[in-house]
Structure formats: C-alpha cells, structure tokens
PDB file of N, CA and C in Angstrom:
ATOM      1  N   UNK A   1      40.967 -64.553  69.918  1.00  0.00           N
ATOM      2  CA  UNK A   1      39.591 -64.626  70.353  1.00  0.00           C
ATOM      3  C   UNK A   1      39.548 -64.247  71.835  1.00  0.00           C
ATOM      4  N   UNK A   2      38.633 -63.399  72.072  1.00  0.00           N
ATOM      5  CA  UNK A   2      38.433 -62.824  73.232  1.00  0.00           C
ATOM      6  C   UNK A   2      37.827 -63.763  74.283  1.00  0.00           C
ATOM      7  N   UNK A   3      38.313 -63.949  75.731  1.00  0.00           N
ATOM      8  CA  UNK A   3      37.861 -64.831  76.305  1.00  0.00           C
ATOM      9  C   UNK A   3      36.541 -64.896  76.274  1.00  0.00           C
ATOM     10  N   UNK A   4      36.213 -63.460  77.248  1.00  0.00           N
ATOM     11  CA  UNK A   4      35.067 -62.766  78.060  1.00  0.00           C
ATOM     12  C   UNK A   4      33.992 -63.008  76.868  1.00  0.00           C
ATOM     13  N   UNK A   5      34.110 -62.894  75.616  1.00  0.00           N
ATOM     14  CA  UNK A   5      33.157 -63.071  74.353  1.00  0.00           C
ATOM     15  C   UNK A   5      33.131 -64.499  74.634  1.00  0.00           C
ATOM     16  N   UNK A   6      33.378 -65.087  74.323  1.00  0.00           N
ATOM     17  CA  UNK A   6      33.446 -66.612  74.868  1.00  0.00           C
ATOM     18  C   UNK A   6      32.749 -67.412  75.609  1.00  0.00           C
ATOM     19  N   UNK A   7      33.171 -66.823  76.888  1.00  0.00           N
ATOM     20  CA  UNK A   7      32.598 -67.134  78.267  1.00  0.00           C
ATOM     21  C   UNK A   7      30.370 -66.758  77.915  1.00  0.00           C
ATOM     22  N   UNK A   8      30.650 -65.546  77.597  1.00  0.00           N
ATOM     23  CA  UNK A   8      29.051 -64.949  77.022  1.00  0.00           C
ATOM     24  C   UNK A   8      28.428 -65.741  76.103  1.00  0.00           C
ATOM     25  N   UNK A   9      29.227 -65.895  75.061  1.00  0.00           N
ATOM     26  CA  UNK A   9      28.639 -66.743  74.043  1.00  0.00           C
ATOM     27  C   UNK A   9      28.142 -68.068  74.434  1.00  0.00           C
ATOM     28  N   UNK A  10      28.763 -68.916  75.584  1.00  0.00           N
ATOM     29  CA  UNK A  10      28.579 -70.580  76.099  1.00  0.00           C
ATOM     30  C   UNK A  10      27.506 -69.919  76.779  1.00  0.00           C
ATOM     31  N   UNK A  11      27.292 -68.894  77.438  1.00  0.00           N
ATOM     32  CA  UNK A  11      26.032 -68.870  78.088  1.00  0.00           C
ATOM     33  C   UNK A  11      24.568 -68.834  77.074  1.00  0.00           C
ATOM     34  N   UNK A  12      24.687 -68.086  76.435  1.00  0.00           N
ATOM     35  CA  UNK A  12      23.781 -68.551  75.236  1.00  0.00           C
ATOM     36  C   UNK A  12      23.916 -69.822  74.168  1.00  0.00           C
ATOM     37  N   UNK A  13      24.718 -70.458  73.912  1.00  0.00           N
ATOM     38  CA  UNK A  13      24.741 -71.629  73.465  1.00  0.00           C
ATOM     39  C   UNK A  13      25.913 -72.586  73.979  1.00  0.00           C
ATOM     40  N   UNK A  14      25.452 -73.568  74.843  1.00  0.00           N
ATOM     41  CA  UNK A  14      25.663 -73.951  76.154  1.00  0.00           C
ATOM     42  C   UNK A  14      26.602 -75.419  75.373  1.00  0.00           C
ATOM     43  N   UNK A  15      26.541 -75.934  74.140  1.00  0.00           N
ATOM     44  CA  UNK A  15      27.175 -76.932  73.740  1.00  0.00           C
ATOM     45  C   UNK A  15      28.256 -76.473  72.780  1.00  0.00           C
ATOM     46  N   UNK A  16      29.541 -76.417  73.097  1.00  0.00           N
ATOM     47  CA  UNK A  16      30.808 -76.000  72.495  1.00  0.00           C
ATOM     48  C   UNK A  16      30.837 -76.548  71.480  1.00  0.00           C
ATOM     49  N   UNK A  17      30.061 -78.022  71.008  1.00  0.00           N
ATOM     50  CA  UNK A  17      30.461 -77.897  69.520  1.00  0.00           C
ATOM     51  C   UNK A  17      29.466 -77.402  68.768  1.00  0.00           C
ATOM     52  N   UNK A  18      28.087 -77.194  69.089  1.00  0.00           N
ATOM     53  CA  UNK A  18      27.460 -76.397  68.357  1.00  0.00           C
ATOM     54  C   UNK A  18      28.164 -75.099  68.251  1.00  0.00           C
ATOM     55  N   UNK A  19      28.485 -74.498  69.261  1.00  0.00           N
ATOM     56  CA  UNK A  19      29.031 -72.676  69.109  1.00  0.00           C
ATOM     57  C   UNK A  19      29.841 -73.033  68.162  1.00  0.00           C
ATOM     58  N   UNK A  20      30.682 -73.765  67.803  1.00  0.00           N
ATOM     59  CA  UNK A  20      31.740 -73.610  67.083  1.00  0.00           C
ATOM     60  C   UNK A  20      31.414 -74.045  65.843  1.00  0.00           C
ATOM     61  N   UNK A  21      30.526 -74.309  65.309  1.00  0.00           N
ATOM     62  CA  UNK A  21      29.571 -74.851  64.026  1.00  0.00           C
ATOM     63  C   UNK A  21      29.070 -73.272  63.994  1.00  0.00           C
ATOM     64  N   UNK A  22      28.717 -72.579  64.828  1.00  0.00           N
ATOM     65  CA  UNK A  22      28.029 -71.181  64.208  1.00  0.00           C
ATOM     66  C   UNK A  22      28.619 -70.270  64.487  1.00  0.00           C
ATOM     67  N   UNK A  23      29.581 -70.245  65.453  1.00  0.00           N
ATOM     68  CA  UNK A  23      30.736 -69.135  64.765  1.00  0.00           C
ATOM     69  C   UNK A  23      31.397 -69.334  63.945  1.00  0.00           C
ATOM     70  N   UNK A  24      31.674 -70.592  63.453  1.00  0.00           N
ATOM     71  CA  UNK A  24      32.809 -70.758  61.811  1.00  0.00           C
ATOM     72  C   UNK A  24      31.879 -70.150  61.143  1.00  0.00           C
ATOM     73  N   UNK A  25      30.314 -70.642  60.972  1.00  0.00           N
ATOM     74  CA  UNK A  25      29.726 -70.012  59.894  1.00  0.00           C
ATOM     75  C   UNK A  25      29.527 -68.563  59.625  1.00  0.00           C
ATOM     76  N   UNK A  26      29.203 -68.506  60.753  1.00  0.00           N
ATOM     77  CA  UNK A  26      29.476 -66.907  61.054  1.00  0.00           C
ATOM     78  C   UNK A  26      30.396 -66.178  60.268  1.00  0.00           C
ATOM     79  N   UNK A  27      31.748 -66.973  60.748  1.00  0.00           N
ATOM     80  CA  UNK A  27      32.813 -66.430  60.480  1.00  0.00           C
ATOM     81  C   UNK A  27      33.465 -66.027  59.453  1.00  0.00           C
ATOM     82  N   UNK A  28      32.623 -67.382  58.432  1.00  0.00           N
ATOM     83  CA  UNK A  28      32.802 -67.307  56.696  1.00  0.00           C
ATOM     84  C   UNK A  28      32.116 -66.373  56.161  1.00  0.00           C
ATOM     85  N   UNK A  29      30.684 -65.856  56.490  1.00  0.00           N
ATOM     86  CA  UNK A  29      30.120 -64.577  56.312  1.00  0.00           C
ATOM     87  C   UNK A  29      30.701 -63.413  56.287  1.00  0.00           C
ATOM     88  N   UNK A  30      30.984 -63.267  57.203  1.00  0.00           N
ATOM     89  CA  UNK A  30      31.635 -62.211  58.094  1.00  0.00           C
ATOM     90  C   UNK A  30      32.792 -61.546  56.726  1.00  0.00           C
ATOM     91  N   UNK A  31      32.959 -62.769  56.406  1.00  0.00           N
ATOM     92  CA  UNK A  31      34.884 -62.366  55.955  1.00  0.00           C
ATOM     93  C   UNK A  31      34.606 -62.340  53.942  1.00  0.00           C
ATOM     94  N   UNK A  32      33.523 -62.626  53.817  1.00  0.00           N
ATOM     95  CA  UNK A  32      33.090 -62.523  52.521  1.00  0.00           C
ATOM     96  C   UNK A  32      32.075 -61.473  52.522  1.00  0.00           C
ATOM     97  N   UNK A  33      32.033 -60.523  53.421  1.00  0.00           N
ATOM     98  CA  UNK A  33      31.547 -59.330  53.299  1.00  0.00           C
ATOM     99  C   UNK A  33      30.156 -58.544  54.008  1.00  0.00           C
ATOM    100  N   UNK A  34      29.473 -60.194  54.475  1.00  0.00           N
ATOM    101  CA  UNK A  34      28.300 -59.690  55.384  1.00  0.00           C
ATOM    102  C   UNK A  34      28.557 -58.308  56.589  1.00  0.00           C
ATOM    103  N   UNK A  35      27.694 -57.626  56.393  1.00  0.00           N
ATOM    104  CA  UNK A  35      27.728 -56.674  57.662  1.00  0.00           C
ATOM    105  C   UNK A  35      27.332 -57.521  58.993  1.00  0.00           C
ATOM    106  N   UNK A  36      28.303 -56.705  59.910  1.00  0.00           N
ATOM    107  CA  UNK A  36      28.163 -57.115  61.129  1.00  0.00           C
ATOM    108  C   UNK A  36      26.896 -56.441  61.325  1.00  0.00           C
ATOM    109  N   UNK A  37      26.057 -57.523  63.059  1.00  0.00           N
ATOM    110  CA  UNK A  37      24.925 -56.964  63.134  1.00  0.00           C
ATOM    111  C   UNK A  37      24.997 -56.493  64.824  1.00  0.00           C
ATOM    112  N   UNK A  38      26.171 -56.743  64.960  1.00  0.00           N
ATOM    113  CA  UNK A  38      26.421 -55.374  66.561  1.00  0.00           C
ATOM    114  C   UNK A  38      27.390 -53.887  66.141  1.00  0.00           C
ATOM    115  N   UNK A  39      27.451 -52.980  67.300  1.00  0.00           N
ATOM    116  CA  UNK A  39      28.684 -52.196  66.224  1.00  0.00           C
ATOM    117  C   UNK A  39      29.518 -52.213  68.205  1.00  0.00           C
ATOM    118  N   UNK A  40      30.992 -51.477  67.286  1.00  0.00           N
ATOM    119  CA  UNK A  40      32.058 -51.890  67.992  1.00  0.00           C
ATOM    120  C   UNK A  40      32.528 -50.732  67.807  1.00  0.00           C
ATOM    121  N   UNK A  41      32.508 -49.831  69.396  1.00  0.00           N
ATOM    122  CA  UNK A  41      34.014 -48.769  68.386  1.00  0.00           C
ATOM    123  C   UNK A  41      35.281 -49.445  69.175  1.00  0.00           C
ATOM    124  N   UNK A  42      35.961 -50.570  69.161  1.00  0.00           N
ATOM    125  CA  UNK A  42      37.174 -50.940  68.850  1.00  0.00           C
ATOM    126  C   UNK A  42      37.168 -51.921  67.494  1.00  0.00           C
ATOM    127  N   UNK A  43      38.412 -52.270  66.486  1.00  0.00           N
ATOM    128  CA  UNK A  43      38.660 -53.083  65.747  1.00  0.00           C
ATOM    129  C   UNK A  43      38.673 -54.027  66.246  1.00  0.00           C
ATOM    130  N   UNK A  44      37.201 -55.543  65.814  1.00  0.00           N
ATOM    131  CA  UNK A  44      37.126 -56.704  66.342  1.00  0.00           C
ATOM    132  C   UNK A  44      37.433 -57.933  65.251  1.00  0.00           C
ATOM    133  N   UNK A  45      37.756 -58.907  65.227  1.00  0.00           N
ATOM    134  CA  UNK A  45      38.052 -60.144  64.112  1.00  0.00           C
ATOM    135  C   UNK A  45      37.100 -60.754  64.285  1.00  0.00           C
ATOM    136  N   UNK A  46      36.831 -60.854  63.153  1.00  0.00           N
ATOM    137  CA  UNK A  46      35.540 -61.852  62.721  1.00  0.00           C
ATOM    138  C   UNK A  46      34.780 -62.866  63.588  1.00  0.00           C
ATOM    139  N   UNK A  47      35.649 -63.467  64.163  1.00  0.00           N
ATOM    140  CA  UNK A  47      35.290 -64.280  65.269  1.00  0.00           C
ATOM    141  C   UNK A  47      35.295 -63.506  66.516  1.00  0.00           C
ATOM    142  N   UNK A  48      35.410 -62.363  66.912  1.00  0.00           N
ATOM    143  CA  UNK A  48      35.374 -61.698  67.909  1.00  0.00           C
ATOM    144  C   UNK A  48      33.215 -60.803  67.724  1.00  0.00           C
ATOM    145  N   UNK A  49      32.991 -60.465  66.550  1.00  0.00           N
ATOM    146  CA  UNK A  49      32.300 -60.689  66.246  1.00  0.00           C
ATOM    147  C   UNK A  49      31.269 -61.326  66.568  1.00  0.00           C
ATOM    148  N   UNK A  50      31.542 -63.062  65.645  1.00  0.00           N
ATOM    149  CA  UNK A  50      30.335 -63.180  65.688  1.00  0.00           C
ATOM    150  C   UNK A  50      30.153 -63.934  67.350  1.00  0.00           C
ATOM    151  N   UNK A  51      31.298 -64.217  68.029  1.00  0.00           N
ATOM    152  CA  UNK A  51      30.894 -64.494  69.700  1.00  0.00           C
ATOM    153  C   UNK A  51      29.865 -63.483  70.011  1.00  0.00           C
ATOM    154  N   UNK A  52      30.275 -61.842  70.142  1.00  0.00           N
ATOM    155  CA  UNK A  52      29.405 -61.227  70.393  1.00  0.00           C
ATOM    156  C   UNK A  52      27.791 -61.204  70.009  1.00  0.00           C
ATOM    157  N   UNK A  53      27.740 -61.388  68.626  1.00  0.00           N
ATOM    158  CA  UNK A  53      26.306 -61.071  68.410  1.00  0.00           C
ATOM    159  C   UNK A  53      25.642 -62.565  68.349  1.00  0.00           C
ATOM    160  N   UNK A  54      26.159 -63.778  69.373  1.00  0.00           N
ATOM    161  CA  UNK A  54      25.733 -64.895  69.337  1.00  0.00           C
ATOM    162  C   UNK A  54      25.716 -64.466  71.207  1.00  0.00           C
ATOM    163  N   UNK A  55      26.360 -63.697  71.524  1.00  0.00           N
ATOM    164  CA  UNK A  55      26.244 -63.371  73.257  1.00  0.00           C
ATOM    165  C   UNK A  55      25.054 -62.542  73.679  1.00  0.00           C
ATOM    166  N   UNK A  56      24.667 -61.299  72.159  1.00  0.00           N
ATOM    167  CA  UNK A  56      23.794 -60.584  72.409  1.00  0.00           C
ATOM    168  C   UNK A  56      22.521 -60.945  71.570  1.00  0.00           C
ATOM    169  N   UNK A  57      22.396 -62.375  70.755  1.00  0.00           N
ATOM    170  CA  UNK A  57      20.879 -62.610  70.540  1.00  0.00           C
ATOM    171  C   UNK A  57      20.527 -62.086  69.444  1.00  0.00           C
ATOM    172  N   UNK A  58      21.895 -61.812  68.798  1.00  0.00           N
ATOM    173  CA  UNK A  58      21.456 -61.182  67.400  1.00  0.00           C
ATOM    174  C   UNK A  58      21.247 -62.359  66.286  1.00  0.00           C
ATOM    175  N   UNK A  59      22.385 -63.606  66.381  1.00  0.00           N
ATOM    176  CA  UNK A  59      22.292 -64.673  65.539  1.00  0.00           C
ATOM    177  C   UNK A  59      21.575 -65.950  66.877  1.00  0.00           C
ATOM    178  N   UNK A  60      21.303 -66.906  65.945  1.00  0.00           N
ATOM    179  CA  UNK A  60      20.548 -68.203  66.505  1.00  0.00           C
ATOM    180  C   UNK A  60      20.751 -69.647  65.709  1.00  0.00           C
ATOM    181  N   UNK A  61      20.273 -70.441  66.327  1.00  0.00           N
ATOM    182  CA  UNK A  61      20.457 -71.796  65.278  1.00  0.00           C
ATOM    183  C   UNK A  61      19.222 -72.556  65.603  1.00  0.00           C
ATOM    184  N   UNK A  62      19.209 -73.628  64.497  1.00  0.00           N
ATOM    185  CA  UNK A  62      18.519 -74.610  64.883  1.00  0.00           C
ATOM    186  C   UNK A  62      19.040 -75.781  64.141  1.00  0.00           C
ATOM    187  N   UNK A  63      18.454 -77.200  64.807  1.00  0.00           N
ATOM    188  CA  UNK A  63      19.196 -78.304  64.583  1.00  0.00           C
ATOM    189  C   UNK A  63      17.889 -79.204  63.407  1.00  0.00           C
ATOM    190  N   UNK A  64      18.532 -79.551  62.781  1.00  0.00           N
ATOM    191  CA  UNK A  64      17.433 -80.196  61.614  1.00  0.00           C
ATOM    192  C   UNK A  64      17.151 -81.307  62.378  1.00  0.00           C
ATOM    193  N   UNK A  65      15.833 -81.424  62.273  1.00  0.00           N
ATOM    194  CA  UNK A  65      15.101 -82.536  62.376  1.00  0.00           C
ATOM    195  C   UNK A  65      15.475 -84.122  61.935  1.00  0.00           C
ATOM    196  N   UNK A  66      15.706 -85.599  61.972  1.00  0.00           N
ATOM    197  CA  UNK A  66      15.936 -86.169  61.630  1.00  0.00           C
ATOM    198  C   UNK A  66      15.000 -86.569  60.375  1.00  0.00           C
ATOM    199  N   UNK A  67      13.793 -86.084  60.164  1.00  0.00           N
ATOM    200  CA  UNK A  67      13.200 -85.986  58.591  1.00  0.00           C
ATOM    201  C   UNK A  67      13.949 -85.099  57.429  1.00  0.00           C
ATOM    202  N   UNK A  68      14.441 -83.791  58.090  1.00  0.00           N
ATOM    203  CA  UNK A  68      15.738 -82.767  57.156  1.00  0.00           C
ATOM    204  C   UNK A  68      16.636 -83.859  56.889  1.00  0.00           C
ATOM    205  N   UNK A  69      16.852 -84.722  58.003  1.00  0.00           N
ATOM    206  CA  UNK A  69      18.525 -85.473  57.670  1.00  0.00           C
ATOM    207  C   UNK A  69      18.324 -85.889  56.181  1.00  0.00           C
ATOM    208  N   UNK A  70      17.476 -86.867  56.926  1.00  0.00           N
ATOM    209  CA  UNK A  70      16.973 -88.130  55.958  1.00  0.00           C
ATOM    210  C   UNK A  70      16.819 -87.478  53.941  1.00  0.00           C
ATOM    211  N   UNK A  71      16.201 -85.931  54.297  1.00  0.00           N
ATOM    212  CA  UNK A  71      16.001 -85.830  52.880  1.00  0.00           C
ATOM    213  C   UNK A  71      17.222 -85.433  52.383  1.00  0.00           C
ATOM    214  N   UNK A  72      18.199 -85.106  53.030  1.00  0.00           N
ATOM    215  CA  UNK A  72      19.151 -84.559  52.043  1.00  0.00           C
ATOM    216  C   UNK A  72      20.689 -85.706  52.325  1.00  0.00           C
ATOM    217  N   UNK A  73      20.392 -87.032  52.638  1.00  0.00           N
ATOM    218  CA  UNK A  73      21.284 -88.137  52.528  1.00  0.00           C
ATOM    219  C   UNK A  73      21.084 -88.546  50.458  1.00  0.00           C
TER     220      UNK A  73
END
C-alpha cells in the first residue's frame, strides 16, 4: 500500500478506522470484479485503488443512524 495514497485518503476521511471499513469494502469489490472508477497507467492493487478513488471523491460513506442500528439488531 502506497503511502502518499494514504496520506490523501486520511485527508478525505479523517478517522482511520472508518477508512479502513471502506477500503476493505472497497477492496472486496474490487477483487470480485467491480471496475475501478479512476484509471491508472501503472499496475495498482486493489487497495492501492480504492485509497485513490476515496482521495479523489469518487467513493463516500455514510454512518447509519442509530434508528438503522436499532432495525437491523
């Protein structure tokens, strides 16, 4: 994993364990066949990836509401 992707990515999502909740997911996409949604002309790994298009605003998240919790306990 590329630092500098990294470093970019915390600037857009500023809590390390969220990033790492949406680049795994990312990551499982990624590797079961989703197209990437930046392009690269070098060969990047999945997680190189989705840092990037979480650095450039291509992916996003949101956090469920504690009414979401509640319905799916």
């Amino acid at each position: 994993m590329r630092d500098d992707y990294l470093q970019a990515a915390l600037l857009v999502i500023d809590d390390p364990c969220i990033l790492v909740n949406v680049i795994s997911r990312r990551v499982k996409q990624l590797k079961r066949g989703n197209r990437a949604l930046i392009e690269s002309l070098e060969k990047l790994s999945p997680e190189d990836i989705a840092l990037r298009e979480v650095a450039e605003r291509k992916i996003s998240y949101e956090l469920a509401t504690p009414e979401e919790l509640a319905r799916h306990r």
